[in-house]
N, C-alpha and C. Protein backbone atom coordinates (compact mmCIF):
# COMPACT_ATOMS: atom_id res chain seq x y z
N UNK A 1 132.66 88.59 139.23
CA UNK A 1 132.33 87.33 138.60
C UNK A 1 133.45 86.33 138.91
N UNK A 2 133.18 85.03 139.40
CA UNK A 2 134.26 84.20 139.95
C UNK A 2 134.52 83.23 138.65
N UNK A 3 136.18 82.68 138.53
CA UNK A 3 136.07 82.04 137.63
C UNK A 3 135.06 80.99 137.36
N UNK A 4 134.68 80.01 137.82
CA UNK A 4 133.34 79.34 137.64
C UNK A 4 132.12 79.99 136.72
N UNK A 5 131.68 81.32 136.80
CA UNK A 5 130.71 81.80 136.53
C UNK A 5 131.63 82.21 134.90
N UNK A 6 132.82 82.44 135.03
CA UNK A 6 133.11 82.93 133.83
C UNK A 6 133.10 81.57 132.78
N UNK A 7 133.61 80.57 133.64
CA UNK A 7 133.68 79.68 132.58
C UNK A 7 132.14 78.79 131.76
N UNK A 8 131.10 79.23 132.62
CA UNK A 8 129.37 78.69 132.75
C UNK A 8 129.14 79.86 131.34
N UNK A 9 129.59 80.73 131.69
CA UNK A 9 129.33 81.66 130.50
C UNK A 9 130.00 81.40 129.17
N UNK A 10 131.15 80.97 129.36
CA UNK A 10 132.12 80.80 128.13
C UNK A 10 131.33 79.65 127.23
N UNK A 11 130.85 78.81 127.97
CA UNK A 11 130.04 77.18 128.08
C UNK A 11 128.71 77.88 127.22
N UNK A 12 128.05 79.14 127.43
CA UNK A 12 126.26 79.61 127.11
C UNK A 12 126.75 80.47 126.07
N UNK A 13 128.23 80.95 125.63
CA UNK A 13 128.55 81.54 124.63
C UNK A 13 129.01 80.51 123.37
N UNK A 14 128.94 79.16 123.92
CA UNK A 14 129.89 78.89 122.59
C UNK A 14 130.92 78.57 121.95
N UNK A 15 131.99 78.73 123.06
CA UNK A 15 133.22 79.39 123.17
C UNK A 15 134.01 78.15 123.37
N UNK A 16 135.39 77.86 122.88
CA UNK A 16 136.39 76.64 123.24
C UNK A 16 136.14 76.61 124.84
N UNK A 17 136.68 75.29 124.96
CA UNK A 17 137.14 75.10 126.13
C UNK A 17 137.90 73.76 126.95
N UNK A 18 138.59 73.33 127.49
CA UNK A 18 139.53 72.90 127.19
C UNK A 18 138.36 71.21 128.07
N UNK A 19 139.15 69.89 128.05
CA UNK A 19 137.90 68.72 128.60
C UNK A 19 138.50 69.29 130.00
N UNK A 20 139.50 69.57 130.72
CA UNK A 20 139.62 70.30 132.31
C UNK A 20 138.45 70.43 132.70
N UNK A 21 137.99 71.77 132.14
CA UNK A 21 137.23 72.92 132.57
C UNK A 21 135.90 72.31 131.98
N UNK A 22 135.84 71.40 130.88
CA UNK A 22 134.53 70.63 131.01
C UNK A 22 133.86 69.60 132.37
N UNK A 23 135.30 69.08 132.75
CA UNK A 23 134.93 68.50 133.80
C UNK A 23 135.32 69.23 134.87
N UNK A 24 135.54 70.33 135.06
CA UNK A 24 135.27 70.76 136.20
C UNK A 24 133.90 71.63 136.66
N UNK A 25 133.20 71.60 134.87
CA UNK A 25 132.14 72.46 135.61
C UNK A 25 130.96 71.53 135.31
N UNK A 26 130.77 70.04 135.04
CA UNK A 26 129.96 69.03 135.44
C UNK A 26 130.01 68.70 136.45
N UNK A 27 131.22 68.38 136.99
CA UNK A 27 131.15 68.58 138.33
C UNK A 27 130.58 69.12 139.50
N UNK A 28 130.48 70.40 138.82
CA UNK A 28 129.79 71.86 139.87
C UNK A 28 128.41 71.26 139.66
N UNK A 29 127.98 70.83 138.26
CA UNK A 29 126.51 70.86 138.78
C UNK A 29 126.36 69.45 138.80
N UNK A 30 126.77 68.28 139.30
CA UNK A 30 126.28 67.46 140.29
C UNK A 30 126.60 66.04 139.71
N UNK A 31 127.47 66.31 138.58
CA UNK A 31 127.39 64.95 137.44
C UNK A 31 128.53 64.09 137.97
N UNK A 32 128.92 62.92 137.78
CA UNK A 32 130.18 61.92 138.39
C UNK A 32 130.51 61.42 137.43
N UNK A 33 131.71 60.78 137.51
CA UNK A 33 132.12 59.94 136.54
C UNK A 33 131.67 58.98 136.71
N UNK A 34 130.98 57.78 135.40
CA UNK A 34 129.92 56.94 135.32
C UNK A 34 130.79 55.53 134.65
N UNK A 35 131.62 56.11 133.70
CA UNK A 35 132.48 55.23 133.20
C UNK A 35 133.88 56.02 132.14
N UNK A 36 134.71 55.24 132.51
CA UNK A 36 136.04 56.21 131.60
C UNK A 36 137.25 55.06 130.53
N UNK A 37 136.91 55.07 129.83
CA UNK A 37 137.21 53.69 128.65
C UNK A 37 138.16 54.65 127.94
N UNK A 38 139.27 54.49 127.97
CA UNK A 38 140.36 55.02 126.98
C UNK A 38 140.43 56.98 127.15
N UNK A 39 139.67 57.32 125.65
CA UNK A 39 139.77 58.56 125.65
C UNK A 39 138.07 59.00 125.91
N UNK A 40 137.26 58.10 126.17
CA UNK A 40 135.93 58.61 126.42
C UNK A 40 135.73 58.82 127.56
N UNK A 41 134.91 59.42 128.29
CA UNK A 41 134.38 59.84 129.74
C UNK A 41 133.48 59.60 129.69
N UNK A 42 132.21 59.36 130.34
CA UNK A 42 130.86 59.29 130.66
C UNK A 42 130.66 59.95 131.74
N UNK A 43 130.18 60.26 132.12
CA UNK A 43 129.37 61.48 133.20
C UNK A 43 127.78 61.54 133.20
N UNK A 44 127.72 61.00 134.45
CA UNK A 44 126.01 60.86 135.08
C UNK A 44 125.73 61.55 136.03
N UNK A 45 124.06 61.38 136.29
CA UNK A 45 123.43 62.65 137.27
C UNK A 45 122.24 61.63 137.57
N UNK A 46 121.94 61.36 138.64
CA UNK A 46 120.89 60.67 138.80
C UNK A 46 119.24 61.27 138.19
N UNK A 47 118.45 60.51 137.65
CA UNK A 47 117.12 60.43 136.48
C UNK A 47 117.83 61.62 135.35
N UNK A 48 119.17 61.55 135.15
CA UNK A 48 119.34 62.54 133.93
C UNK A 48 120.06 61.57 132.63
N UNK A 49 120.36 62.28 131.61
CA UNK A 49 120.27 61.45 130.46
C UNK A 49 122.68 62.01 131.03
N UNK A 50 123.22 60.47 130.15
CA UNK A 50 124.19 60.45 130.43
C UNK A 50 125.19 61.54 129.46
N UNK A 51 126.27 61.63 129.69
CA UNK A 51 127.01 62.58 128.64
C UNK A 51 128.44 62.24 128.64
N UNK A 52 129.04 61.76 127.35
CA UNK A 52 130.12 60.99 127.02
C UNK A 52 130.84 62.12 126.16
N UNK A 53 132.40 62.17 126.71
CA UNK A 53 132.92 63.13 126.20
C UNK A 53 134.39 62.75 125.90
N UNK A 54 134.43 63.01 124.69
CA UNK A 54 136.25 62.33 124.07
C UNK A 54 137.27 63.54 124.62
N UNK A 55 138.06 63.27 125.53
CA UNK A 55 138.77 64.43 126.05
C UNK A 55 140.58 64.01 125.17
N UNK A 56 140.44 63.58 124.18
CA UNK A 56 141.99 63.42 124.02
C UNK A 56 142.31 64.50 122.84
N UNK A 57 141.34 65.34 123.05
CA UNK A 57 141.47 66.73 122.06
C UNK A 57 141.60 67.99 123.34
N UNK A 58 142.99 68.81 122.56
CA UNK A 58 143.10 70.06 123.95
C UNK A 58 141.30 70.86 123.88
N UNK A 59 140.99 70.85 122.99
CA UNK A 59 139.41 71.64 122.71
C UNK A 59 138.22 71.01 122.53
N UNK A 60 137.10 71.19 123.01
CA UNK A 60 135.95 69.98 123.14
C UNK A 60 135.07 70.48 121.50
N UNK A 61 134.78 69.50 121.15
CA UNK A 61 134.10 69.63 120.01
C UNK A 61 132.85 70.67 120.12
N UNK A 62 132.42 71.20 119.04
CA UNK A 62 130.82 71.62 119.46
C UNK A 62 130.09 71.26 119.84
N UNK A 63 129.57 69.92 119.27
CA UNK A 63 128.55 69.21 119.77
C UNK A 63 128.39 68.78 121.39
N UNK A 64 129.79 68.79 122.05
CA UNK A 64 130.09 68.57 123.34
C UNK A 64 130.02 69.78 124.03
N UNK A 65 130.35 70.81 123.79
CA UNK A 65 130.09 72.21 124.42
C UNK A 65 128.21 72.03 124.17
N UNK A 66 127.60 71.66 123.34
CA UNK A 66 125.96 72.05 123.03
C UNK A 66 125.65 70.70 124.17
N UNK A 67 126.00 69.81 124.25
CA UNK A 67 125.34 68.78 125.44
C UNK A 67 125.93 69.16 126.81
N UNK A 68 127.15 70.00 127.08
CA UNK A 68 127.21 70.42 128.51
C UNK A 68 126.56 71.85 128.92
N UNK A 69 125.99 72.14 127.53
CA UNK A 69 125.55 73.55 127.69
C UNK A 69 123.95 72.85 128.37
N UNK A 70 123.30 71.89 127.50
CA UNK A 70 122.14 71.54 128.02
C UNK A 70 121.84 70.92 129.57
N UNK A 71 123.02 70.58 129.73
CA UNK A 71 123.53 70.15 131.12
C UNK A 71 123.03 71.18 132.47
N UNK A 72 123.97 72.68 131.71
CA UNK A 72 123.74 73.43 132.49
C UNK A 72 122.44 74.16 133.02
N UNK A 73 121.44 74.01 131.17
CA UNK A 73 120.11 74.65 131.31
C UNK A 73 118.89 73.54 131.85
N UNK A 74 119.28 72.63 132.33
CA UNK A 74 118.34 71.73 133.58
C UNK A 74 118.13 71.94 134.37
């Protein structure tokens, strides 16, 4: 299992994770940075719905792990 796959899993478990490794695995599946205002991020995917993420916390909230999780299940 390569780290990537571990961290997609960590992402379908639930599990902390740091905004890095959030944006590194939007990345993987195809998203860009859309707009970046202070401590917010935005991240787009063309005909997909956008996803704004406050990274000035070492740990992403739940609700942000549950919208990159939906990210992943598209």
């Amino acid at each position: 299992m390569t780290k990537r796959d571990k961290l997609v899993q960590k992402i379908l478990d639930m599990k902390p994770i740091s905004s890095n490794d959030a944006e590194k695995i939007l990345m993987y599946f195809g998203y860009s940075v859309v707009n970046r205002e202070g401590s917010h991020i935005t991240y787009g995917k063309l005909n997909k719905k956008h996803i704004t993420l406050v990274v000035n916390k070492k740990e992403m909230k739940y609700y942000q792990i549950k919208l990159i999780q939906e990210a992943i299940n598209e």
